[in-house]
C-alpha atoms as a PDB file:
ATOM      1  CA  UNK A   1     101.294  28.334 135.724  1.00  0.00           C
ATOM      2  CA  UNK A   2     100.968  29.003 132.096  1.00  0.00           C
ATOM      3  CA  UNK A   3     101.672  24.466 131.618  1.00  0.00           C
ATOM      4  CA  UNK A   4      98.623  23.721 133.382  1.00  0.00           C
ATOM      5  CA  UNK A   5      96.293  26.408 131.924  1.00  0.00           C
ATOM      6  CA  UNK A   6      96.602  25.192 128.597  1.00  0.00           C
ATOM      7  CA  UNK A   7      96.654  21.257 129.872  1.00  0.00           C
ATOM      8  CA  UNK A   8      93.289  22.794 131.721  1.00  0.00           C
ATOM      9  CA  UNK A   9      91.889  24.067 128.703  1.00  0.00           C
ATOM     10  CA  UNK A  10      92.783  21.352 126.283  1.00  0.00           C
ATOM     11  CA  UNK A  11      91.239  18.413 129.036  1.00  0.00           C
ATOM     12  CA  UNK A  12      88.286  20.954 128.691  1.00  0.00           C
ATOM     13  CA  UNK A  13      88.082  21.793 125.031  1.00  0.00           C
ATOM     14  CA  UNK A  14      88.946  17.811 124.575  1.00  0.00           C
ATOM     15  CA  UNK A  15      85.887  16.968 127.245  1.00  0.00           C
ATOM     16  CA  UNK A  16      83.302  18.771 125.678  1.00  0.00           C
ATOM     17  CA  UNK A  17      83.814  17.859 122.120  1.00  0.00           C
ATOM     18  CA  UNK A  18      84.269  13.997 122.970  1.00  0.00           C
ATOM     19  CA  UNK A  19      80.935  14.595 125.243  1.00  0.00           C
ATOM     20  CA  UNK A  20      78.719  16.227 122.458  1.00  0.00           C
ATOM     21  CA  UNK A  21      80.357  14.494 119.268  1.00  0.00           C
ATOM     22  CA  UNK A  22      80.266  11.129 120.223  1.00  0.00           C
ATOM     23  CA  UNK A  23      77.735   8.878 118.937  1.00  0.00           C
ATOM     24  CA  UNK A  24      77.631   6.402 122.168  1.00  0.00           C
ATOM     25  CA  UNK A  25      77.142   9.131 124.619  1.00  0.00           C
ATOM     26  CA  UNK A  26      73.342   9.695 124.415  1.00  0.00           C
ATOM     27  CA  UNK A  27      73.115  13.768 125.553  1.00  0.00           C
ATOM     28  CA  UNK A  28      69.184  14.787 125.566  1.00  0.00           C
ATOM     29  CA  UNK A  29      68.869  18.709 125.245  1.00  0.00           C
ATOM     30  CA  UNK A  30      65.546  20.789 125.982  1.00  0.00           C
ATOM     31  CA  UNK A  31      63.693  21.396 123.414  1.00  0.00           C
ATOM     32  CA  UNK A  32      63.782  25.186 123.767  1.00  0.00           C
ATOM     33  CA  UNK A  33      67.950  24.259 122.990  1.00  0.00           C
ATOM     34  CA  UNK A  34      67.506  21.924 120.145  1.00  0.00           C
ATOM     35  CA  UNK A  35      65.559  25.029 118.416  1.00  0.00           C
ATOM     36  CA  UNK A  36      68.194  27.455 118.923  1.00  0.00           C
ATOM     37  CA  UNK A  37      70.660  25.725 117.778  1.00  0.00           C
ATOM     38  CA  UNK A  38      68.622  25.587 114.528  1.00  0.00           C
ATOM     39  CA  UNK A  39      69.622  28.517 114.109  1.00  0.00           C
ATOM     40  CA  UNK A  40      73.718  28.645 114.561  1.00  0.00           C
ATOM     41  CA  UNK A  41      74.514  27.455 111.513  1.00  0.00           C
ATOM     42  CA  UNK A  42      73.253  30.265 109.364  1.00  0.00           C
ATOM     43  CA  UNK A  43      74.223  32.643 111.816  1.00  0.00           C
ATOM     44  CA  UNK A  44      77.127  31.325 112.059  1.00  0.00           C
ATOM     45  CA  UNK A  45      77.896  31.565 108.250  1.00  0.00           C
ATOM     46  CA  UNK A  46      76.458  34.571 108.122  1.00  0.00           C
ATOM     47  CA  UNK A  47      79.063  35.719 110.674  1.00  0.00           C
ATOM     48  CA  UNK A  48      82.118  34.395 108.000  1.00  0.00           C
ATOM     49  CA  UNK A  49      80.619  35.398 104.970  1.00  0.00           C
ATOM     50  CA  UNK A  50      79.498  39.591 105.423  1.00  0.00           C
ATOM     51  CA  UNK A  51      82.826  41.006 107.050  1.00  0.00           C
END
């Protein structure tokens, strides 16, 4: 059981990286999306950097 969660979660983790991070792959988000993730970077850092 504990084999073919991780092989689950790698095949999904490995999915939606090659899906969003490949050049070839052509993924159109909403615009509503494309502005909010404007804004995960900084919140992102902002996340690492305060604690």
């Amino acid at each position: 059981m504990s084999w073919l969660m991780i092989l689950g979660l790698a095949a999904i983790v490995f999915f939606n990286r090659y899906y969003f991070l490949e050049p070839s792959v052509k993924v159109k988000l909403p615009i509503l999306m494309n502005k909010m993730l404007n804004y995960s970077a900084p919140c992102l850092l902002t996340a690492i950097c305060i604690p």
